[in-house]
C-alpha atoms as a PDB file:
ATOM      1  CA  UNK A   1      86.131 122.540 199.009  1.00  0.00           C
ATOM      2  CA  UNK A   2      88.748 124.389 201.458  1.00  0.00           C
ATOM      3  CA  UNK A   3      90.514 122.347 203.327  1.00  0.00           C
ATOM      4  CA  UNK A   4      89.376 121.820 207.866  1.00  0.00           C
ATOM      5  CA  UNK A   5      90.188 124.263 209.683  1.00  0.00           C
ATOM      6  CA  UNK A   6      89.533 125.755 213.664  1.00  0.00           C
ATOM      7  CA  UNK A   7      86.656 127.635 214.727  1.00  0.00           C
ATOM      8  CA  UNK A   8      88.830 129.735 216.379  1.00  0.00           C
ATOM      9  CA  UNK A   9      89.976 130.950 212.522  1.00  0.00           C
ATOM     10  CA  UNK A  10      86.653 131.793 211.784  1.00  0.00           C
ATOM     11  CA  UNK A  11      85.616 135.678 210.994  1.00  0.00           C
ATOM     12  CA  UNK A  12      82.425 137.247 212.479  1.00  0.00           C
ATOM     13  CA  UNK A  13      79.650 136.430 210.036  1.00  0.00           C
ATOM     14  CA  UNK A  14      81.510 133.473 208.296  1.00  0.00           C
ATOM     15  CA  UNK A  15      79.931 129.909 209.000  1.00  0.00           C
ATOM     16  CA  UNK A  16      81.415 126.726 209.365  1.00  0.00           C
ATOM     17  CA  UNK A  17      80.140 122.273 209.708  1.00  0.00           C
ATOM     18  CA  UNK A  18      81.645 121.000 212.955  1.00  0.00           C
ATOM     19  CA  UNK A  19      84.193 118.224 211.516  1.00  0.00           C
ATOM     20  CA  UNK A  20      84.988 116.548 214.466  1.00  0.00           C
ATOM     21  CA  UNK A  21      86.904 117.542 218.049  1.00  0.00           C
ATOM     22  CA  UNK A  22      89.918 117.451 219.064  1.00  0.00           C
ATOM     23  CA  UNK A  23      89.646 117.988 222.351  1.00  0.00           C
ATOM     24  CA  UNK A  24      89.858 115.292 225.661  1.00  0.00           C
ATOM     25  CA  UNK A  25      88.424 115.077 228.893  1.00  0.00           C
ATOM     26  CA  UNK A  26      86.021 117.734 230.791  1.00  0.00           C
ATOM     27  CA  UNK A  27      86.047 120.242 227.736  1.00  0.00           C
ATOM     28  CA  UNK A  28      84.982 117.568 225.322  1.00  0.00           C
ATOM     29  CA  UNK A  29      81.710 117.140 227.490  1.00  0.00           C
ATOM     30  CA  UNK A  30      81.288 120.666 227.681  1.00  0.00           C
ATOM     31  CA  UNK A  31      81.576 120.853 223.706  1.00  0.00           C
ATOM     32  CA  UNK A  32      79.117 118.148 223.175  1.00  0.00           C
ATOM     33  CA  UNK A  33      76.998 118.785 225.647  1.00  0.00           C
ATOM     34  CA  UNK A  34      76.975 122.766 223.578  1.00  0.00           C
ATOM     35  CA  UNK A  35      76.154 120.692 220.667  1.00  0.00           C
ATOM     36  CA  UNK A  36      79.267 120.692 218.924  1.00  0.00           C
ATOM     37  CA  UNK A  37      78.512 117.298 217.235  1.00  0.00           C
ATOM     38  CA  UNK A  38      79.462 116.083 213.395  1.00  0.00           C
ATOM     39  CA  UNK A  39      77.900 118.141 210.890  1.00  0.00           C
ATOM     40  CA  UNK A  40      76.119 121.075 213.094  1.00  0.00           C
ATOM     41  CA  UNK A  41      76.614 124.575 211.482  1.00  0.00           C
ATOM     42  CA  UNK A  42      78.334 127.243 213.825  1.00  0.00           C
ATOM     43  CA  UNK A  43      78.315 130.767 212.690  1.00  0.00           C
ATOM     44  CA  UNK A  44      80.690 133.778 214.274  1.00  0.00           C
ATOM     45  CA  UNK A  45      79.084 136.629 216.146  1.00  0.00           C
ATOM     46  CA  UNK A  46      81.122 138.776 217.130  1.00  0.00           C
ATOM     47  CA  UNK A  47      84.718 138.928 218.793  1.00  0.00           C
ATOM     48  CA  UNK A  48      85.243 140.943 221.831  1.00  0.00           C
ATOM     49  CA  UNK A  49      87.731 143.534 221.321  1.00  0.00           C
ATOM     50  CA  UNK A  50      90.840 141.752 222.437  1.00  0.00           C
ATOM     51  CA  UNK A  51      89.731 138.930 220.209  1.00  0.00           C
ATOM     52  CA  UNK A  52      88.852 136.768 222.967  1.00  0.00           C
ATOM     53  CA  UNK A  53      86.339 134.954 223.814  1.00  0.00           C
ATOM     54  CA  UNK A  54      84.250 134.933 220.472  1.00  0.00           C
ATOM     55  CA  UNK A  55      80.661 134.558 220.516  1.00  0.00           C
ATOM     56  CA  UNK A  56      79.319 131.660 218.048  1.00  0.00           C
ATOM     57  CA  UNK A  57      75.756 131.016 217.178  1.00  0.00           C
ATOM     58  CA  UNK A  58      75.300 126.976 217.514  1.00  0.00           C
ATOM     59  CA  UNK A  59      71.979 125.172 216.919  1.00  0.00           C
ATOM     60  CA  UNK A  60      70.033 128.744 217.406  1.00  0.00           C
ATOM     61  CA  UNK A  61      71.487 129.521 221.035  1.00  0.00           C
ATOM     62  CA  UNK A  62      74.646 132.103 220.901  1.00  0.00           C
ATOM     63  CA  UNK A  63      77.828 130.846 223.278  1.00  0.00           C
ATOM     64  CA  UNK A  64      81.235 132.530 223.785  1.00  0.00           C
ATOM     65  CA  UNK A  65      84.183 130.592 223.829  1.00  0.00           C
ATOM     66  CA  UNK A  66      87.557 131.415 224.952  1.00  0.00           C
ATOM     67  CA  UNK A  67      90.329 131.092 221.829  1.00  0.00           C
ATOM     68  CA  UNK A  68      92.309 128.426 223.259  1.00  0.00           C
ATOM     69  CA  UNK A  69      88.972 126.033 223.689  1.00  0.00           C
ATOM     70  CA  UNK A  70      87.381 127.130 219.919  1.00  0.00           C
ATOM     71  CA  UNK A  71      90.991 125.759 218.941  1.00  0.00           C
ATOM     72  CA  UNK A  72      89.380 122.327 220.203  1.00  0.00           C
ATOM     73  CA  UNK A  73      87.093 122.562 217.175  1.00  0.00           C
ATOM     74  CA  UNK A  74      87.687 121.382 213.499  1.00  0.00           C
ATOM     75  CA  UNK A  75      85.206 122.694 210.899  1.00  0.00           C
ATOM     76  CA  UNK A  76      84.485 122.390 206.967  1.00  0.00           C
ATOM     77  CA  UNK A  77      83.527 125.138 204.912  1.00  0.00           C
ATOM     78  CA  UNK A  78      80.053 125.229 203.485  1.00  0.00           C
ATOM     79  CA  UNK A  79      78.844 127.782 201.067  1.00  0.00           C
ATOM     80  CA  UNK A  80      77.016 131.025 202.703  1.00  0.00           C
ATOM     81  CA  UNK A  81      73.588 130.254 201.290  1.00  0.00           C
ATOM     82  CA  UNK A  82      73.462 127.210 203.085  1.00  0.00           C
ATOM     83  CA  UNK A  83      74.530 128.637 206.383  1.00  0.00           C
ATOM     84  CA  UNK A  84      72.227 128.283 209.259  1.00  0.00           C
END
């Protein structure tokens, strides 16, 4: 299995499990509170044409995210056919 990695390296259609946060404060709440929790499967929408913010499919609802908070996120690969 590939090694974590950030939802912010993610491509549009690729999928990743939500390993854990990294992040602290205010913008952990918000990322929980998105439910970013151990184990959910995000997917990648779309990227806006600069790149950022992304838009990410998480437990059926679609959110964008700017780059520097989808940093905040570490994922695990899981194969495609298991993706949301």
């Amino acid at each position: 299995m590939k090694e974590p990695f950030l939802l912010s390296s993610l491509r549009e259609g690729e999928t990743g499990l939500v390993a854990g946060l990294a992040a602290a404060g205010s913008l952990r709440r918000r990322l929980l509170d998105i439910g970013l929790t151990e184990g959910t499967p995000v997917r990648c929408l779309l990227h806006s044409p600069f790149g950022d913010p992304a838009a990410y499919e998480i437990r059926g609802a679609v959110f964008a995210l700017r780059q520097e908070d989808s940093r905040q996120v570490v994922l695990n690969a899981i194969a495609q056919e298991a993706a949301l």
